[in-house]
PDB file of N, CA and C in Angstrom:
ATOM      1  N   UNK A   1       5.901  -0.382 -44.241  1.00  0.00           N
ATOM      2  CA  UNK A   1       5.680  -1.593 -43.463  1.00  0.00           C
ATOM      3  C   UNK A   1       6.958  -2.441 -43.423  1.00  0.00           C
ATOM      4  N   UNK A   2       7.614  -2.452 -44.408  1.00  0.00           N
ATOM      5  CA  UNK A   2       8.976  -3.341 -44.794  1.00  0.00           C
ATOM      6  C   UNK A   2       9.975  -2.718 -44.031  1.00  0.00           C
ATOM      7  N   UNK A   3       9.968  -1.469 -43.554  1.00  0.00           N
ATOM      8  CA  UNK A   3      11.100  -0.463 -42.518  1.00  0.00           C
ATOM      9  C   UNK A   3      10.811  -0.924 -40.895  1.00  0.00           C
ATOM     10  N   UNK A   4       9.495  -1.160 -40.992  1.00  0.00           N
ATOM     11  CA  UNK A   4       9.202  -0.644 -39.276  1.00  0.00           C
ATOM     12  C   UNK A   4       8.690  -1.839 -38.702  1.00  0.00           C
ATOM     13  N   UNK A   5       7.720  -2.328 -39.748  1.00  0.00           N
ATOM     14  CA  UNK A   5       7.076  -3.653 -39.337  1.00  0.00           C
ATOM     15  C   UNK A   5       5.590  -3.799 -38.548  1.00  0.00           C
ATOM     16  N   UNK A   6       5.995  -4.624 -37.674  1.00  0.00           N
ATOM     17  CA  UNK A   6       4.729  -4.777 -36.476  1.00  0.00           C
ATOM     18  C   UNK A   6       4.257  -3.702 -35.985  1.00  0.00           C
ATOM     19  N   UNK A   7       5.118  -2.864 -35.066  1.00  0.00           N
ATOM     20  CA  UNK A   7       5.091  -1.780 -34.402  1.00  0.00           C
ATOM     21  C   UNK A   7       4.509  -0.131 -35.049  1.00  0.00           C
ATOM     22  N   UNK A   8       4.766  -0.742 -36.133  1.00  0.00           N
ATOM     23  CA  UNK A   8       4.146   0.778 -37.276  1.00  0.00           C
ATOM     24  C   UNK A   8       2.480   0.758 -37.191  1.00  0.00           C
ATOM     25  N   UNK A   9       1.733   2.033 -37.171  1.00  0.00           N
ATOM     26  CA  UNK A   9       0.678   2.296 -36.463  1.00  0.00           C
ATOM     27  C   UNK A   9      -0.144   2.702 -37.534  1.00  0.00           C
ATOM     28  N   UNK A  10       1.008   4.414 -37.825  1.00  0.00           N
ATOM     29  CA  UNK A  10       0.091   4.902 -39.164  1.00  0.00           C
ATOM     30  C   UNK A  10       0.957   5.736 -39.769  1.00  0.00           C
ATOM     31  N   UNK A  11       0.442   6.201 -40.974  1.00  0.00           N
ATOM     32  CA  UNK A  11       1.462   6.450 -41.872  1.00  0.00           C
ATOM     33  C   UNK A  11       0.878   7.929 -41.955  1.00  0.00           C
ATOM     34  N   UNK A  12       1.160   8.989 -42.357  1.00  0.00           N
ATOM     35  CA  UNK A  12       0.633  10.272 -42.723  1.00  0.00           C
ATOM     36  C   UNK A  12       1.483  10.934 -43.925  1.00  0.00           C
ATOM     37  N   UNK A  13       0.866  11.804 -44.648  1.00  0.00           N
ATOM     38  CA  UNK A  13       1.565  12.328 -46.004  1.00  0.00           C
ATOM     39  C   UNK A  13       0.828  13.786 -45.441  1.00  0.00           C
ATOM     40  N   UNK A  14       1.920  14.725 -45.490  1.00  0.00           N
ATOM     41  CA  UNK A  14       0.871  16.347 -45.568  1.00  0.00           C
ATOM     42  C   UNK A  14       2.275  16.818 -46.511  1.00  0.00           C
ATOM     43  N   UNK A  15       1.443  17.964 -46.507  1.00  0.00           N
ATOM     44  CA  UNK A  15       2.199  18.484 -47.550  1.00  0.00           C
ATOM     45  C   UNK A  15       2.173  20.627 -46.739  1.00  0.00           C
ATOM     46  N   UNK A  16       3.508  20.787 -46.690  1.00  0.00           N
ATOM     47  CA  UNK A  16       3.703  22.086 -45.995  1.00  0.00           C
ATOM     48  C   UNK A  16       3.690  23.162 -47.089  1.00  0.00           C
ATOM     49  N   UNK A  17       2.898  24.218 -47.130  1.00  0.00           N
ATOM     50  CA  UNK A  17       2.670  25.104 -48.323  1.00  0.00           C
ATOM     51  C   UNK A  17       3.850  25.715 -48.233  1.00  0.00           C
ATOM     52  N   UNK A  18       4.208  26.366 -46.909  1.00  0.00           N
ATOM     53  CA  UNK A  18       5.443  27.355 -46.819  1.00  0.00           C
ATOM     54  C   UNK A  18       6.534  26.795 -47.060  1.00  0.00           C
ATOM     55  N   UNK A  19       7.412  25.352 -46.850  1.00  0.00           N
ATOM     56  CA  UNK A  19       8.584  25.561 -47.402  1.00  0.00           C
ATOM     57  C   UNK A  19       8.078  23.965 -48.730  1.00  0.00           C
ATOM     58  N   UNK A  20       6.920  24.111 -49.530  1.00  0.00           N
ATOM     59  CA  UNK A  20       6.970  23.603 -50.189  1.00  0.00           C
ATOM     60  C   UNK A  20       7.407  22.063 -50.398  1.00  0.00           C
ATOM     61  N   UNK A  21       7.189  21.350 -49.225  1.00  0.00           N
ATOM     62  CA  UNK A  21       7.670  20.139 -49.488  1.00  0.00           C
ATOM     63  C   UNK A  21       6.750  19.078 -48.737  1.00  0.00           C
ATOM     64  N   UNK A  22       7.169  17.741 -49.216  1.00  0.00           N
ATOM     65  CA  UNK A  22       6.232  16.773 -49.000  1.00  0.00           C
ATOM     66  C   UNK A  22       6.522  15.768 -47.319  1.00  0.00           C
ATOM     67  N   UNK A  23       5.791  15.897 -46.781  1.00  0.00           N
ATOM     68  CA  UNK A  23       6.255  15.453 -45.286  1.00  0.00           C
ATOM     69  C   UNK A  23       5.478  14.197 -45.080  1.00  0.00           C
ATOM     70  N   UNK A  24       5.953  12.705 -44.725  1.00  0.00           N
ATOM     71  CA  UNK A  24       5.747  11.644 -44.656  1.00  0.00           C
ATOM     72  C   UNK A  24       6.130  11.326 -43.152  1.00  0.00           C
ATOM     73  N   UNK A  25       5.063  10.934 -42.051  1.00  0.00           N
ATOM     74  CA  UNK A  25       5.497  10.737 -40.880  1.00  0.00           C
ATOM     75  C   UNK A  25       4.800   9.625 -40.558  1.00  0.00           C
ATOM     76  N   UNK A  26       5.759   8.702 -39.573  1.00  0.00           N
ATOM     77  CA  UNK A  26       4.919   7.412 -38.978  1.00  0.00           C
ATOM     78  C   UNK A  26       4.450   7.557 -37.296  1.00  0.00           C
ATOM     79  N   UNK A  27       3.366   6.904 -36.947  1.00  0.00           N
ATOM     80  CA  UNK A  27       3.234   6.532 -35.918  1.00  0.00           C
ATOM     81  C   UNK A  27       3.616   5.386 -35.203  1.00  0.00           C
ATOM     82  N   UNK A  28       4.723   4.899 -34.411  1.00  0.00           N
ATOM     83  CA  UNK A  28       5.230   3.845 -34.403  1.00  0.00           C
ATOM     84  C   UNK A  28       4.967   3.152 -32.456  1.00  0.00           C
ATOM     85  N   UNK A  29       4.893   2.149 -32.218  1.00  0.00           N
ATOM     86  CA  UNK A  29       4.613   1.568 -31.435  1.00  0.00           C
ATOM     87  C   UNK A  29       5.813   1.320 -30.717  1.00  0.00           C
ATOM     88  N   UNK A  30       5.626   1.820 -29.263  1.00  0.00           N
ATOM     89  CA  UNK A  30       7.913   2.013 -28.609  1.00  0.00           C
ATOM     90  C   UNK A  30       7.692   1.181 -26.992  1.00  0.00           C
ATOM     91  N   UNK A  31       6.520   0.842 -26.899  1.00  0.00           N
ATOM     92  CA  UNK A  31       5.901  -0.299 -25.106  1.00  0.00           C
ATOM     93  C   UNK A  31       4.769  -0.710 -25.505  1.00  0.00           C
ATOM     94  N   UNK A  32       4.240  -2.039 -25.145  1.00  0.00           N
ATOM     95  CA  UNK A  32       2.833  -2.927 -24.974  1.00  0.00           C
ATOM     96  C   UNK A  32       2.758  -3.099 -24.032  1.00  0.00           C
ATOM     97  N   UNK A  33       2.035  -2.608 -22.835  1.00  0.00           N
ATOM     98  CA  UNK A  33       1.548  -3.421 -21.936  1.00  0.00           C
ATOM     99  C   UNK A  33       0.052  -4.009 -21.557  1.00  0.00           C
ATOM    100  N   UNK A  34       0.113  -5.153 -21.207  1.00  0.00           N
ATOM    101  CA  UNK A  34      -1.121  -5.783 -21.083  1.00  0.00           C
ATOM    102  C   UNK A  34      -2.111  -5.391 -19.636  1.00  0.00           C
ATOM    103  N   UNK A  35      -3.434  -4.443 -20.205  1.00  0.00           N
ATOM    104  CA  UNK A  35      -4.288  -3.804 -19.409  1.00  0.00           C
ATOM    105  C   UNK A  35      -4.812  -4.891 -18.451  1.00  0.00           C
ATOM    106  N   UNK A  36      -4.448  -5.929 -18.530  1.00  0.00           N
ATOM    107  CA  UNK A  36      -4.984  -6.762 -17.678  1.00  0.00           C
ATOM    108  C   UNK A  36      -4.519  -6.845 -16.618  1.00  0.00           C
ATOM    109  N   UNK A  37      -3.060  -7.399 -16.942  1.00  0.00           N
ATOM    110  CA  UNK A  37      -1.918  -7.236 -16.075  1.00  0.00           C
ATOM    111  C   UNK A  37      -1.787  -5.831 -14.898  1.00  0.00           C
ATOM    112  N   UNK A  38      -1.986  -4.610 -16.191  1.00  0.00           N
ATOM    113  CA  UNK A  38      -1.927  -3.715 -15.156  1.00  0.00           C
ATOM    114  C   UNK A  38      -3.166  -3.687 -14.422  1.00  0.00           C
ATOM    115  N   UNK A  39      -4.210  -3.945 -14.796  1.00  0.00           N
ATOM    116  CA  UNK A  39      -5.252  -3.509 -13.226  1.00  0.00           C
ATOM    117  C   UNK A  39      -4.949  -4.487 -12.714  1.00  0.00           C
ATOM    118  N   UNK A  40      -4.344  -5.870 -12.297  1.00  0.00           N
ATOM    119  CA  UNK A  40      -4.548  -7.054 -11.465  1.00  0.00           C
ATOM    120  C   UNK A  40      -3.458  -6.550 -10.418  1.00  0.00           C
ATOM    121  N   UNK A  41      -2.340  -5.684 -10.769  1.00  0.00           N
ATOM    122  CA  UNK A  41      -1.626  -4.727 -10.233  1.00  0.00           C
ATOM    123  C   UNK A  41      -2.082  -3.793  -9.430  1.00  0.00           C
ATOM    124  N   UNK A  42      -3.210  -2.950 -10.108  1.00  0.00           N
ATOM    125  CA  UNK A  42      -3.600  -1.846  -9.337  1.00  0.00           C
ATOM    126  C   UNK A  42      -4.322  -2.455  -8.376  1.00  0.00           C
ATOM    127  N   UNK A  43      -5.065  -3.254  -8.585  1.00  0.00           N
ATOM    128  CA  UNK A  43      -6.017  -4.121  -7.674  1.00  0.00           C
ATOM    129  C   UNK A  43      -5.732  -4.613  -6.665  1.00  0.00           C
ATOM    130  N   UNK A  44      -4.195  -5.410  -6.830  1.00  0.00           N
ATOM    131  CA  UNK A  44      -3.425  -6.159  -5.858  1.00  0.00           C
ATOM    132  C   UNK A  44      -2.949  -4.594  -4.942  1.00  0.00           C
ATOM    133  N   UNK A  45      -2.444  -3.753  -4.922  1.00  0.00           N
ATOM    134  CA  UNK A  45      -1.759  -2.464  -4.674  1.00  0.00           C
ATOM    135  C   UNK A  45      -2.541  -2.207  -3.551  1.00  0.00           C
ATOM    136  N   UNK A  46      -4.121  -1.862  -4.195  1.00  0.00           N
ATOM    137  CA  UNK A  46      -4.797  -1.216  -3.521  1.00  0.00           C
ATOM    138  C   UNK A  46      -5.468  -2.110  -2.422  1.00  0.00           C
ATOM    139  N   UNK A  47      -5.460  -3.410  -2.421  1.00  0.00           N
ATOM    140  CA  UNK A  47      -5.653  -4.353  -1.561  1.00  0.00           C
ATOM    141  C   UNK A  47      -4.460  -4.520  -0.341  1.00  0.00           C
ATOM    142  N   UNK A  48      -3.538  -4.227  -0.815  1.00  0.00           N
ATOM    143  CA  UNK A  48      -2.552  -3.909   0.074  1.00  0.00           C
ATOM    144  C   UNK A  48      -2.640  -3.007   1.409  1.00  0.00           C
ATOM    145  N   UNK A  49      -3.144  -1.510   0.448  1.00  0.00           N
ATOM    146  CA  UNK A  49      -2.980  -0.626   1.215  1.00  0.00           C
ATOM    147  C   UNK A  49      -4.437  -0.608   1.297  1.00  0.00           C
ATOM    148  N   UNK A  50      -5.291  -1.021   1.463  1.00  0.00           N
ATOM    149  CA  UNK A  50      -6.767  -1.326   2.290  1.00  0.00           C
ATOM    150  C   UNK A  50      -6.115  -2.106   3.695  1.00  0.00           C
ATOM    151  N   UNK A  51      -5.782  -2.881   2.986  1.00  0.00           N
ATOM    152  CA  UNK A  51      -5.172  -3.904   4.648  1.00  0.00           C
ATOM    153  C   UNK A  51      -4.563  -3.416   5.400  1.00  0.00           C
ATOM    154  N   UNK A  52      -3.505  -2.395   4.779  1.00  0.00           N
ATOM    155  CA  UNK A  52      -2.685  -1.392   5.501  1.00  0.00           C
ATOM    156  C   UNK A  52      -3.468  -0.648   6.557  1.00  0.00           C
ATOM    157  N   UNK A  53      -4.386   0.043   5.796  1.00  0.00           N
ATOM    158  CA  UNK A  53      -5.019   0.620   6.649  1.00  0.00           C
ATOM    159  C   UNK A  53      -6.236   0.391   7.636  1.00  0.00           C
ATOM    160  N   UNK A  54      -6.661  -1.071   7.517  1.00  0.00           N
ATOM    161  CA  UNK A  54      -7.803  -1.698   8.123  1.00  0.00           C
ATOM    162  C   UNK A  54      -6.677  -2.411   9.283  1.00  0.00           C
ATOM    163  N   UNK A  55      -5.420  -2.691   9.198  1.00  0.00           N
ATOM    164  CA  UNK A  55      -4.863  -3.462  10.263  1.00  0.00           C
ATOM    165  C   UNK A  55      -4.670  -2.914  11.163  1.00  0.00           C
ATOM    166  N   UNK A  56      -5.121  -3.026  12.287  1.00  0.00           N
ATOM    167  CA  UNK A  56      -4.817  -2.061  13.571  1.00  0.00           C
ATOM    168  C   UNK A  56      -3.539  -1.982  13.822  1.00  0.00           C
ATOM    169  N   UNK A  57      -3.156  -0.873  14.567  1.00  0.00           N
ATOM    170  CA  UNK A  57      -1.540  -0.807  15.041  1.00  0.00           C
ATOM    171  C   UNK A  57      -1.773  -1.117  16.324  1.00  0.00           C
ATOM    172  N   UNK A  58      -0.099  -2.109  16.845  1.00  0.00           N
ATOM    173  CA  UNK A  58      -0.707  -2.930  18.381  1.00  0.00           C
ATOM    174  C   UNK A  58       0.825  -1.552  18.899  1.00  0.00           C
ATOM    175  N   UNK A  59       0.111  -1.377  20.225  1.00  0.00           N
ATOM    176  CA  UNK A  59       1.370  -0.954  20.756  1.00  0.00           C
ATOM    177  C   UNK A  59       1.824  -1.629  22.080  1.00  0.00           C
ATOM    178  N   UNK A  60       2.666  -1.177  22.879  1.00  0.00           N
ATOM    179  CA  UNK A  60       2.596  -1.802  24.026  1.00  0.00           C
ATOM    180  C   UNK A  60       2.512  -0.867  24.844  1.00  0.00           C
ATOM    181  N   UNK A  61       2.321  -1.960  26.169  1.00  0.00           N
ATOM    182  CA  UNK A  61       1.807  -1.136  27.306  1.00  0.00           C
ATOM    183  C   UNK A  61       2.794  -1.808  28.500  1.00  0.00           C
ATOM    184  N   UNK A  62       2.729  -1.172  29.428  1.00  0.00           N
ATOM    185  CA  UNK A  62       3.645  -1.638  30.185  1.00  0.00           C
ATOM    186  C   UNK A  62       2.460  -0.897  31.747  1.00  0.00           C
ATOM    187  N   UNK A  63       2.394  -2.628  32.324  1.00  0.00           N
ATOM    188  CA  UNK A  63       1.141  -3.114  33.748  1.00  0.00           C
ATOM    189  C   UNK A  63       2.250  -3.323  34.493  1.00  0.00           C
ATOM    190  N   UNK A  64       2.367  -3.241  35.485  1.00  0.00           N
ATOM    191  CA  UNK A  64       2.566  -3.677  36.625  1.00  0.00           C
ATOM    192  C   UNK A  64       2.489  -5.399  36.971  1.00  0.00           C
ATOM    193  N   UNK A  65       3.508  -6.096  37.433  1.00  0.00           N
ATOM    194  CA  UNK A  65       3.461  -7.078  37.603  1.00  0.00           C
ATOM    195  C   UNK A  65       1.526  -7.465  38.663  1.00  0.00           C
ATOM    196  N   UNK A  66       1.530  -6.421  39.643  1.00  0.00           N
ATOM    197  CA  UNK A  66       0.446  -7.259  41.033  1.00  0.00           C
ATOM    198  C   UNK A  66      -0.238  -6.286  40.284  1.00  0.00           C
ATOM    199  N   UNK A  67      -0.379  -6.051  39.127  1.00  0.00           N
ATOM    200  CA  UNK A  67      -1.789  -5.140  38.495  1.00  0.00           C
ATOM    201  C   UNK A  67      -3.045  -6.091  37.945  1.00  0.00           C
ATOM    202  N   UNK A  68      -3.078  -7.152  38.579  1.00  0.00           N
ATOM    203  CA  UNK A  68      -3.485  -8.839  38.317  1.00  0.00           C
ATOM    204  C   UNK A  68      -5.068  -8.190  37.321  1.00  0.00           C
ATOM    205  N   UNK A  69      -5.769  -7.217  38.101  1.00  0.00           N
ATOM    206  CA  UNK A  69      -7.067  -7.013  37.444  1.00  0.00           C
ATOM    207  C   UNK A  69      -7.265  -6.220  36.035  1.00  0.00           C
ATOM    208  N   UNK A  70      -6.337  -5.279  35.961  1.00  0.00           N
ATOM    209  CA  UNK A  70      -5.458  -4.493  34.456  1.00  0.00           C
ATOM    210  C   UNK A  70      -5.098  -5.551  33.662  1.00  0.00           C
ATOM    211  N   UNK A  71      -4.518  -6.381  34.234  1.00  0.00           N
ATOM    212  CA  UNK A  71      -3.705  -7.576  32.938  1.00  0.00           C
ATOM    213  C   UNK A  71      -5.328  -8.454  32.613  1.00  0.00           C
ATOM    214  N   UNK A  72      -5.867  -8.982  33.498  1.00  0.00           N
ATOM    215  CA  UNK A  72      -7.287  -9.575  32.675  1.00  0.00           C
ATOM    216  C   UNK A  72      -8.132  -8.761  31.921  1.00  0.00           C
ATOM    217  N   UNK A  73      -8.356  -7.738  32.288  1.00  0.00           N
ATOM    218  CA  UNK A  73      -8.903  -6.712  31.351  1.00  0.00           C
ATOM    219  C   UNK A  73      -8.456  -6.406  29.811  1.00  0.00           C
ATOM    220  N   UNK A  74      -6.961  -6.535  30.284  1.00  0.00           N
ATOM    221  CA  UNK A  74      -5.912  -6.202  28.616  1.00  0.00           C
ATOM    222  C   UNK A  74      -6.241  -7.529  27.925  1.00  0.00           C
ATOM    223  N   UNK A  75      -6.172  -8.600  28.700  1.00  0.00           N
ATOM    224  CA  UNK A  75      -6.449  -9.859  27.747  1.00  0.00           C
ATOM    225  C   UNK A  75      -7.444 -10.107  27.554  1.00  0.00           C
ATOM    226  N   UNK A  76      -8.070  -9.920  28.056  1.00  0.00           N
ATOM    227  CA  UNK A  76      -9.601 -10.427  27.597  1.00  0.00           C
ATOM    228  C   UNK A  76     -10.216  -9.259  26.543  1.00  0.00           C
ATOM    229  N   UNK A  77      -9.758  -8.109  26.255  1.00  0.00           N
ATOM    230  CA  UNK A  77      -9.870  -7.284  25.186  1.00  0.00           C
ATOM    231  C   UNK A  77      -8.793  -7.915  24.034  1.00  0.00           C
ATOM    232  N   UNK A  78      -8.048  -9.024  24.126  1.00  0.00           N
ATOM    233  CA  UNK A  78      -7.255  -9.437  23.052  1.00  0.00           C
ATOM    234  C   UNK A  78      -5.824  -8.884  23.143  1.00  0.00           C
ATOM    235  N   UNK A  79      -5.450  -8.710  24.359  1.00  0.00           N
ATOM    236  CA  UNK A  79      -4.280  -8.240  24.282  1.00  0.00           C
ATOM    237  C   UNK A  79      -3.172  -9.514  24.708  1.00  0.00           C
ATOM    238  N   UNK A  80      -1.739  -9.156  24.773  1.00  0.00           N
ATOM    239  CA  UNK A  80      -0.932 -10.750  24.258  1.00  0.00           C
ATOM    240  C   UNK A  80       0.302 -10.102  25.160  1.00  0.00           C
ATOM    241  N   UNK A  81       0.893 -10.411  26.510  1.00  0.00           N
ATOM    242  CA  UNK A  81       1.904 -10.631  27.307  1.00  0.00           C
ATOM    243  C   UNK A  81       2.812 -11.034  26.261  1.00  0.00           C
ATOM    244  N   UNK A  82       4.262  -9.953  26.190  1.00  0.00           N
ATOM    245  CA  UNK A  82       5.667 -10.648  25.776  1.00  0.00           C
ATOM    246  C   UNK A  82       6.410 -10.560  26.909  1.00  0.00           C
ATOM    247  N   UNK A  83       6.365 -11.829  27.280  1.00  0.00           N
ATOM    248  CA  UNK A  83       8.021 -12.142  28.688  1.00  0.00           C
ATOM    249  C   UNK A  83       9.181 -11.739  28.101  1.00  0.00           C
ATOM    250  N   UNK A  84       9.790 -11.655  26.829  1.00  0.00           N
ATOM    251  CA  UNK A  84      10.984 -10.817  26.583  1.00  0.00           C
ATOM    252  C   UNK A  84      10.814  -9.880  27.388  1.00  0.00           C
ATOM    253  N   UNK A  85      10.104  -8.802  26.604  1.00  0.00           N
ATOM    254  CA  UNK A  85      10.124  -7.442  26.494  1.00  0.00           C
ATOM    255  C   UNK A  85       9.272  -7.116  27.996  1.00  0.00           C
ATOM    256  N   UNK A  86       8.667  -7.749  28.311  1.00  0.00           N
ATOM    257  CA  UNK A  86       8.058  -7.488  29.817  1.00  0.00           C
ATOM    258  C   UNK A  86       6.933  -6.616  29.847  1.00  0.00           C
ATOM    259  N   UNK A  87       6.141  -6.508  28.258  1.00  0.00           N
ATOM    260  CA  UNK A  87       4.982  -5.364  28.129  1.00  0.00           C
ATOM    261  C   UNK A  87       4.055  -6.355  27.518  1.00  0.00           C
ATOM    262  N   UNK A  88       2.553  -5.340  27.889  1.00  0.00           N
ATOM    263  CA  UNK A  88       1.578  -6.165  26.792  1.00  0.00           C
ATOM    264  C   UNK A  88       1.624  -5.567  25.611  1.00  0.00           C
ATOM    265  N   UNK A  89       0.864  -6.148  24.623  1.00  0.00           N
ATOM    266  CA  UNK A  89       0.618  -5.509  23.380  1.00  0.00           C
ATOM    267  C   UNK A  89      -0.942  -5.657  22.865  1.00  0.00           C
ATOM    268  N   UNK A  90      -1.356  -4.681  22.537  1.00  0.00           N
ATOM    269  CA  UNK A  90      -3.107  -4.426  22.270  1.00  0.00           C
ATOM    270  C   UNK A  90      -3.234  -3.501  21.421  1.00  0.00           C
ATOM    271  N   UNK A  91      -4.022  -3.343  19.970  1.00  0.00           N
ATOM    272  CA  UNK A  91      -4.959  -2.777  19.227  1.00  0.00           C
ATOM    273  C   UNK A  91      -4.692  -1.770  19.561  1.00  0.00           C
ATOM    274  N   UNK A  92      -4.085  -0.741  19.108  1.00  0.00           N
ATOM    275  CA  UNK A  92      -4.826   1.001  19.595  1.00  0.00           C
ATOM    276  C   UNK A  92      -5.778   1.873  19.981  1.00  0.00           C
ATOM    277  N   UNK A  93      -6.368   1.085  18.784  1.00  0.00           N
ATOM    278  CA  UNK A  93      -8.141   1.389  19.228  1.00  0.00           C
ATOM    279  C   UNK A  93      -8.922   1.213  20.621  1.00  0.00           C
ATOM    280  N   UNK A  94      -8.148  -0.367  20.644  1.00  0.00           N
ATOM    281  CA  UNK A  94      -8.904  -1.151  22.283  1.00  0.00           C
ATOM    282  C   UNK A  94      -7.686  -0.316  23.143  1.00  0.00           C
ATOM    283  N   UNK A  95      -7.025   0.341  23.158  1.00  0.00           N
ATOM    284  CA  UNK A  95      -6.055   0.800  23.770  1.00  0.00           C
ATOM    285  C   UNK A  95      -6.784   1.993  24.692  1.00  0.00           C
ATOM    286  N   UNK A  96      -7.417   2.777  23.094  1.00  0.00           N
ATOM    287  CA  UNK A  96      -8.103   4.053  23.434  1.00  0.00           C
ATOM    288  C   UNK A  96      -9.255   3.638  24.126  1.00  0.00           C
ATOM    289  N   UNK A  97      -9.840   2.523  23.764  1.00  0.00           N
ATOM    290  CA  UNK A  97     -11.130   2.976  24.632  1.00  0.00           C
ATOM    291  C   UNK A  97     -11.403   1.977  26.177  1.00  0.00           C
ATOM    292  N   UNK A  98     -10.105   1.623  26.483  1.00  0.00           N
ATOM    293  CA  UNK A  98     -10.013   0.795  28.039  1.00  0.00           C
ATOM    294  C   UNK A  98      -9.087   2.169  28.554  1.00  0.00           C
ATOM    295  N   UNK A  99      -8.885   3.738  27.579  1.00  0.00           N
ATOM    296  CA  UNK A  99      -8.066   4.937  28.697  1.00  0.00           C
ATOM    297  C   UNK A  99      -6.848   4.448  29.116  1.00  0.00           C
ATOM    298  N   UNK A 100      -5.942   3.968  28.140  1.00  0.00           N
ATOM    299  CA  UNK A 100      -4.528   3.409  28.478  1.00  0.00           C
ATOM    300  C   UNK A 100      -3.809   3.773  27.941  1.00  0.00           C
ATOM    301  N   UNK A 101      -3.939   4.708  27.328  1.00  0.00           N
ATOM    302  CA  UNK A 101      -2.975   5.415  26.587  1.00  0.00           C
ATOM    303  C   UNK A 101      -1.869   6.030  27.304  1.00  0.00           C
ATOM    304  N   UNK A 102      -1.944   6.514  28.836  1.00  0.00           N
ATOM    305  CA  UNK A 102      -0.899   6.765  29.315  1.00  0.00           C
ATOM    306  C   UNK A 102       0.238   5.845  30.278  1.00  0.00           C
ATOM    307  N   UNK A 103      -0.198   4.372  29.688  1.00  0.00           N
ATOM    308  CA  UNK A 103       0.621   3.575  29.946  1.00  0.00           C
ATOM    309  C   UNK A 103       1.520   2.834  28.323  1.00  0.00           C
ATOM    310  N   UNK A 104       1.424   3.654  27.457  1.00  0.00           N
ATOM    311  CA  UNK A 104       1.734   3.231  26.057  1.00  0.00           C
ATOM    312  C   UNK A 104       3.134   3.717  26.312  1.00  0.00           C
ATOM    313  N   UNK A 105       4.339   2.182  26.101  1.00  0.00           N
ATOM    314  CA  UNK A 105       5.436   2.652  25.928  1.00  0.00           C
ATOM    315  C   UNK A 105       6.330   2.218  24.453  1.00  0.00           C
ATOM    316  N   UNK A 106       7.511   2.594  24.044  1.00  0.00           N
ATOM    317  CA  UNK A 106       7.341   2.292  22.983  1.00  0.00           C
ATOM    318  C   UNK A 106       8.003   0.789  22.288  1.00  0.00           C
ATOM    319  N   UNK A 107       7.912   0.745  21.536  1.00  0.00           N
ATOM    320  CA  UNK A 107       8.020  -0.739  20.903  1.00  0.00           C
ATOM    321  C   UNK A 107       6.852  -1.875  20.294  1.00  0.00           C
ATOM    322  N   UNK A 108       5.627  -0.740  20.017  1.00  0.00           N
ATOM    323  CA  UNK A 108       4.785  -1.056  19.209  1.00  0.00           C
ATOM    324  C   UNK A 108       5.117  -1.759  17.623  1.00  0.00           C
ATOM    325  N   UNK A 109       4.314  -2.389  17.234  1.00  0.00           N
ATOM    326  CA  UNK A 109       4.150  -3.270  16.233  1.00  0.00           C
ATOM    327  C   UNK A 109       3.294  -2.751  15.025  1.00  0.00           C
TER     328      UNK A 109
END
């Protein structure tokens, strides 16, 4: 205890028949980490990558300026006009099921 201290675990004495001698070994303590800590970790992690995977991917689409009845349709499914970039951007999902997928260009989000 006076060698190792805190970290000392357990002590063992055997004794080896074949080369006759007395063998004294410790179990010693070399990381602590606090199980709490680590699941609030795993927890946080996996909350992450839940969100990861519950967040839809938006892509864009690219309407036609006089496509006036396509663009209310895209928005009113939640989709969001960028005047930069000159495309909409919408859900994938709502992408797939308004059949627009072959207006998906790239610069998705």
């Amino acid at each position: 205890m006076a060698r190792h201290g805190a970290s000392l675990v357990c002590v063992r004495y055997r004794y080896d028949e074949d080369t006759r001698e007395h063998v004294k070994t410790v179990e010693l303590v070399v990381r602590r980490r606090s199980r709490e800590r680590e699941l609030e970790r795993a927890a946080s992690a996996e909350a992450g990558s839940r969100a990861a995977v519950a967040a839809p991917r938006r892509v864009a689409l690219r309407i036609g300026l006089r496509e006036r009845d396509l663009q209310s349709r895209v928005k009113s499914a939640g989709g969001r006009w960028d005047p930069g970039r000159r495309v909409w951007f919408l859900d994938r999902d709502v992408d797939e099921r308004l059949d627009l997928l072959h207006r998906v260009v790239g610069g998705g989000v």
